[in-house]
C-alpha atoms as a PDB file:
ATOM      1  CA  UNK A   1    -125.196 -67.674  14.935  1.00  0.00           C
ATOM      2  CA  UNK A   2    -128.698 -67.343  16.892  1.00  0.00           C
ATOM      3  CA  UNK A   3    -127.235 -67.882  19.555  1.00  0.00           C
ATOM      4  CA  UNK A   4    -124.606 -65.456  19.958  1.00  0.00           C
ATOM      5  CA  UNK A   5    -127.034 -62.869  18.938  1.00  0.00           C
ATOM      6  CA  UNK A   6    -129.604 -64.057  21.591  1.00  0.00           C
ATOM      7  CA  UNK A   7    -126.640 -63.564  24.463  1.00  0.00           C
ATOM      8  CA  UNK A   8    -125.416 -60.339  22.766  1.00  0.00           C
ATOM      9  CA  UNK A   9    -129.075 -59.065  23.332  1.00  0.00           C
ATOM     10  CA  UNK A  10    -129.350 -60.655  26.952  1.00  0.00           C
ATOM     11  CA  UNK A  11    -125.804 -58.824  27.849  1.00  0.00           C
ATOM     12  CA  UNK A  12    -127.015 -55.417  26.147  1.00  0.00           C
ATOM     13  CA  UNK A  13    -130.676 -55.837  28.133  1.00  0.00           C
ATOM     14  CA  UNK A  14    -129.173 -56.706  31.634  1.00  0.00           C
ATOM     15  CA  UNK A  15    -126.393 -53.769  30.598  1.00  0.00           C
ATOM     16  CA  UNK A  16    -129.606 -51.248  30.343  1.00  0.00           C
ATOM     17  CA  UNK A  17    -131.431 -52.561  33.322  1.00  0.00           C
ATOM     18  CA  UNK A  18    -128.079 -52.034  35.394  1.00  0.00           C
ATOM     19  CA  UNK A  19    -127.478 -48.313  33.757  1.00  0.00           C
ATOM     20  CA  UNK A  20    -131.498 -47.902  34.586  1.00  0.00           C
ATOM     21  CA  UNK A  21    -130.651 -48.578  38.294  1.00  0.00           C
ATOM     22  CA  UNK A  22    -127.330 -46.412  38.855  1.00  0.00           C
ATOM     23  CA  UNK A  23    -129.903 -43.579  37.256  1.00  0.00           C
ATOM     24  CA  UNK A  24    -132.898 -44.366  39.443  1.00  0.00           C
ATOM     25  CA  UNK A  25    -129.865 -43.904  42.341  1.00  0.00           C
ATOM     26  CA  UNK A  26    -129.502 -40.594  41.994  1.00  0.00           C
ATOM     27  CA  UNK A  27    -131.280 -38.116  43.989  1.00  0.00           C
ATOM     28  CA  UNK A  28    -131.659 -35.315  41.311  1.00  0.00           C
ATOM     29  CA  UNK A  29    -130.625 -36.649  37.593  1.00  0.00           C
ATOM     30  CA  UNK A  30    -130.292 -34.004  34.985  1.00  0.00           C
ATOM     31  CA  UNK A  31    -132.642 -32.953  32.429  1.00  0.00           C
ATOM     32  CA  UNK A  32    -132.160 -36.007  29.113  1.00  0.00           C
ATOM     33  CA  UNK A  33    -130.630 -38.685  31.259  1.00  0.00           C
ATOM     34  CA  UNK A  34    -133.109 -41.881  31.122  1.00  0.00           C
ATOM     35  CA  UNK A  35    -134.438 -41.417  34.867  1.00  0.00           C
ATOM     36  CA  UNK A  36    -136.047 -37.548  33.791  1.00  0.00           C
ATOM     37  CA  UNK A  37    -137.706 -39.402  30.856  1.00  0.00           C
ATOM     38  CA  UNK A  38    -139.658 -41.777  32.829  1.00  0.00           C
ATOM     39  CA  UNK A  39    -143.139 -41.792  32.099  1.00  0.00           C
ATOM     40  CA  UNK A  40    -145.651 -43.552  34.914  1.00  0.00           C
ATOM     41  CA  UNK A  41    -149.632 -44.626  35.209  1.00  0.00           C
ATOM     42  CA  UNK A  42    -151.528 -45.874  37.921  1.00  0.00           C
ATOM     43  CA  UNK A  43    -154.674 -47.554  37.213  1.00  0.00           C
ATOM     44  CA  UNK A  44    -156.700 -50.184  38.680  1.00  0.00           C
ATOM     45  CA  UNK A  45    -153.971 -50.815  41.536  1.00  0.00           C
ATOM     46  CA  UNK A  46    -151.702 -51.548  39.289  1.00  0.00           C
ATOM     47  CA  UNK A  47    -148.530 -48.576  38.698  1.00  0.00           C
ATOM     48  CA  UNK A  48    -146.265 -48.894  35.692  1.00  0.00           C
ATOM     49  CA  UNK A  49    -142.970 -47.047  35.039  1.00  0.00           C
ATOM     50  CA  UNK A  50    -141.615 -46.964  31.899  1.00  0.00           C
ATOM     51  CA  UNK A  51    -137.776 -45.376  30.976  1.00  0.00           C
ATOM     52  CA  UNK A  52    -136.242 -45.621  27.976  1.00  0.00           C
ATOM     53  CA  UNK A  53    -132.937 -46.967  27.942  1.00  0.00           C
ATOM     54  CA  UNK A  54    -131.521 -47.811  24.870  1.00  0.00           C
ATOM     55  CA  UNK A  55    -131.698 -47.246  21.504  1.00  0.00           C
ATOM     56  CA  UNK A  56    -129.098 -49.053  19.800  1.00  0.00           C
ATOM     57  CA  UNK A  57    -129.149 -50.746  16.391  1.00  0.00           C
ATOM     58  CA  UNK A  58    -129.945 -54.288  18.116  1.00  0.00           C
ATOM     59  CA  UNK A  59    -133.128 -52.786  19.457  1.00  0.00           C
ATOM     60  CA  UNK A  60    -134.710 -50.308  21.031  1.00  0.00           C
ATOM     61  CA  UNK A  61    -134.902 -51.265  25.240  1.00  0.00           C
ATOM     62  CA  UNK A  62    -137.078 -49.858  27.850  1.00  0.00           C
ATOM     63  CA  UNK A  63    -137.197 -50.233  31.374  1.00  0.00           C
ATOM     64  CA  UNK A  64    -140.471 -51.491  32.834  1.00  0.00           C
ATOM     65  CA  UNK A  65    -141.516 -51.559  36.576  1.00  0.00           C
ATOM     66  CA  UNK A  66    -144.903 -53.033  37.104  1.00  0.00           C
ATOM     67  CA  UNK A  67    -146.186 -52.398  41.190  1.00  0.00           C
ATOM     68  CA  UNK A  68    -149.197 -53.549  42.912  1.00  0.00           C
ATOM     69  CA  UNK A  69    -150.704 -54.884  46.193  1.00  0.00           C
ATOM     70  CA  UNK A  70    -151.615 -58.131  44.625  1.00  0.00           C
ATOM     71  CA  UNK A  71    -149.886 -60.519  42.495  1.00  0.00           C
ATOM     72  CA  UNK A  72    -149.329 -58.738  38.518  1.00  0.00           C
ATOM     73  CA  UNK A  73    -149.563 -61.797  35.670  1.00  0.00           C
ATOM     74  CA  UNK A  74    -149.063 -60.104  32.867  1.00  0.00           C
ATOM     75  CA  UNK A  75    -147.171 -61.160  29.940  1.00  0.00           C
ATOM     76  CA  UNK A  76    -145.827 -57.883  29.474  1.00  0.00           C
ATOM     77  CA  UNK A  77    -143.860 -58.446  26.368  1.00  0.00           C
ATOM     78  CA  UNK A  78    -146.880 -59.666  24.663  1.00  0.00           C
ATOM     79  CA  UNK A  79    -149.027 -56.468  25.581  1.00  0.00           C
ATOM     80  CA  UNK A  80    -146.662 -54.059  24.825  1.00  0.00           C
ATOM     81  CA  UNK A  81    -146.422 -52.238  21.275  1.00  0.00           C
ATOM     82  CA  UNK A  82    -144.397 -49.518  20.222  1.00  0.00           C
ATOM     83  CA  UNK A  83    -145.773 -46.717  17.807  1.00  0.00           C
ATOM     84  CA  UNK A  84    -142.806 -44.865  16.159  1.00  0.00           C
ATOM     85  CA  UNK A  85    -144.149 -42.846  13.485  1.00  0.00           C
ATOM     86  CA  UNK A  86    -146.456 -45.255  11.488  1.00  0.00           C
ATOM     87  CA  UNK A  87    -144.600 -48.172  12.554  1.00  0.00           C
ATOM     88  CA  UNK A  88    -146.107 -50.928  15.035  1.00  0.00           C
ATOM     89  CA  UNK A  89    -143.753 -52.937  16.723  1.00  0.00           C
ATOM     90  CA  UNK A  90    -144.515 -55.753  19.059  1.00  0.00           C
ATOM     91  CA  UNK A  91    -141.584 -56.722  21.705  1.00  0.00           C
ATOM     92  CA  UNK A  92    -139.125 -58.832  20.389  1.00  0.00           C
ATOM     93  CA  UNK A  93    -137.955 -59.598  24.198  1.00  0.00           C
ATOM     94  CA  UNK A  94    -138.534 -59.528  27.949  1.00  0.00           C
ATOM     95  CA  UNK A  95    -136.079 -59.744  29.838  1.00  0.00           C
ATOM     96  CA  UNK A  96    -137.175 -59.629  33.331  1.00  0.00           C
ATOM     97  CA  UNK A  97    -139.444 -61.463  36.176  1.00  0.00           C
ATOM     98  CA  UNK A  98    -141.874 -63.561  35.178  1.00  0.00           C
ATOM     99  CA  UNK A  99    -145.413 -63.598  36.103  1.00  0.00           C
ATOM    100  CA  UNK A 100    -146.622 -63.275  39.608  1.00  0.00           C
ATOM    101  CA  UNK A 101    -145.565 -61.309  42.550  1.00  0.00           C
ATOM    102  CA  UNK A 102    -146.654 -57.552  43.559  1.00  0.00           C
ATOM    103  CA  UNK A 103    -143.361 -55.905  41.612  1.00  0.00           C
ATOM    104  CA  UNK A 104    -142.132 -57.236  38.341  1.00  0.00           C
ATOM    105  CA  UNK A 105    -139.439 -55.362  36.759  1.00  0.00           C
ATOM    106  CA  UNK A 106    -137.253 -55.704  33.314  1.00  0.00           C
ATOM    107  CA  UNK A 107    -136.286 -54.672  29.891  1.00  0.00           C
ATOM    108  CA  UNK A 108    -138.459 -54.944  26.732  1.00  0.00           C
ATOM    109  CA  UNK A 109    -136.682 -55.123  24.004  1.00  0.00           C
ATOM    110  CA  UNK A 110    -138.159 -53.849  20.219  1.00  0.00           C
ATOM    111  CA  UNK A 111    -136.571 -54.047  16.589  1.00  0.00           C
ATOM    112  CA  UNK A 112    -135.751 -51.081  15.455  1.00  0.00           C
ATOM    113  CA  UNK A 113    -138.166 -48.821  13.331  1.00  0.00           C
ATOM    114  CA  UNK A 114    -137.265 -48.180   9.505  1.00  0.00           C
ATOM    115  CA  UNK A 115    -137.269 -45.089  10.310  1.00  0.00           C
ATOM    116  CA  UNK A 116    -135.806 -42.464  12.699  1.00  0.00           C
ATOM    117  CA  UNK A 117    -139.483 -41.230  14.382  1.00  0.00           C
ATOM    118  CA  UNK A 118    -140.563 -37.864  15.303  1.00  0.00           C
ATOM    119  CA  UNK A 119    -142.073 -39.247  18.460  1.00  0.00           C
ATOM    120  CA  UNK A 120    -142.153 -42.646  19.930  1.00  0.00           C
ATOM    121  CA  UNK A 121    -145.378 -43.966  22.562  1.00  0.00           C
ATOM    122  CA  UNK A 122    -145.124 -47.524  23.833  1.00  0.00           C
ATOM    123  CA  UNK A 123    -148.480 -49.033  24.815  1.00  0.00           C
ATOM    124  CA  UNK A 124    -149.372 -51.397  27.422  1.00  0.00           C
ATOM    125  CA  UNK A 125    -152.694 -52.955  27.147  1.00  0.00           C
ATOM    126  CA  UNK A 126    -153.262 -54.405  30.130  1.00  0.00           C
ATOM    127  CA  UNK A 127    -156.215 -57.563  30.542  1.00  0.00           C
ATOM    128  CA  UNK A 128    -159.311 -56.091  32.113  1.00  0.00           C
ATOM    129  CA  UNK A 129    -157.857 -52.679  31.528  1.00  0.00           C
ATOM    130  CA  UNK A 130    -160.846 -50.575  29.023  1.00  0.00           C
ATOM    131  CA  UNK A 131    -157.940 -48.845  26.965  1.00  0.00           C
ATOM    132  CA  UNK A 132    -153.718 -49.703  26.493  1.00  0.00           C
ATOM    133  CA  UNK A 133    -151.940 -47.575  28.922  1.00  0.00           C
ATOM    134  CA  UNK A 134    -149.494 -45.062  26.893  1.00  0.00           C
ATOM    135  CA  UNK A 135    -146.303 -43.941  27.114  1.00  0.00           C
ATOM    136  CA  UNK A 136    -144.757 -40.966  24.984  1.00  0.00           C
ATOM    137  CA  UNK A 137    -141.882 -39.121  24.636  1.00  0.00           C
ATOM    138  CA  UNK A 138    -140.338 -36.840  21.955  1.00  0.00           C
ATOM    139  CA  UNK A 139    -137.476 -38.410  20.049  1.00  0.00           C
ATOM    140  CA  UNK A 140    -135.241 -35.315  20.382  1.00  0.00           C
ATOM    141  CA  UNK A 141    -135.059 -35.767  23.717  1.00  0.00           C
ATOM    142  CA  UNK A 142    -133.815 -39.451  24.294  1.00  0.00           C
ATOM    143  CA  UNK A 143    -130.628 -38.417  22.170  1.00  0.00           C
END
């Protein structure tokens, strides 16, 4: 049975990186669709972009674009946390490039909180970085 869950959550994560990508097409995409929630930091050379993308009752999926002039080694699912309400949940998955290169782009994947949250912030705490970079959004508006 692992299995088929494991490619039921690979399909649903490359699924939400391609519906990330139609949205990041569009020139001007309407207030609540996942490109308007994109939330993006620049610090240290290094910019990240994070959308959500999902939530589904597999797991919760955001996109997450990493840029920089140099080569970017994190291991992204392992530094990123999600706070929703006073749940903290570490990535269950990444599904995207691996370390190295100057872009690195892909889905992290969480389980999905006990509860429905008022607010959700995904954190990013980058090695070498003084503080986690932070993401937030309202839940209302990722409905």
């Amino acid at each position: 049975m692992a299995p088929l869950n494991a490619s039921i959550r690979a399909g649903t994560a490359a699924a939400a990186l391609a519906l990330y990508g139609s949205l990041a097409l569009a020139q001007a995409p309407p207030p609540g669709t996942a490109a308007a929630t994109t939330r993006t930091t620049t610090e240290a050379g290094v910019t990240i972009k994070v959308t959500p993308v999902a939530l589904l009752p597999i797991g919760w999926m955001f996109a997450v674009v990493l840029e920089s002039t140099s080569s970017i080694d994190d291991n992204v699912k392992a530094q990123a946390l999600l706070v929703a309400g006073a749940e903290q949940l570490q990535a269950s998955e990444w599904d995207g490039a691996g370390p190295g290169g100057a872009r690195r782009e892909g889905v992290l994947t969480f389980p999905v909180p006990k509860a429905d949250p008022a607010a959700l912030e995904l954190r990013i705490a980058r090695k070498g970085e003084a503080a986690p970079r932070v993401f937030k959004w309202e839940r209302a508006d990722l409905k």
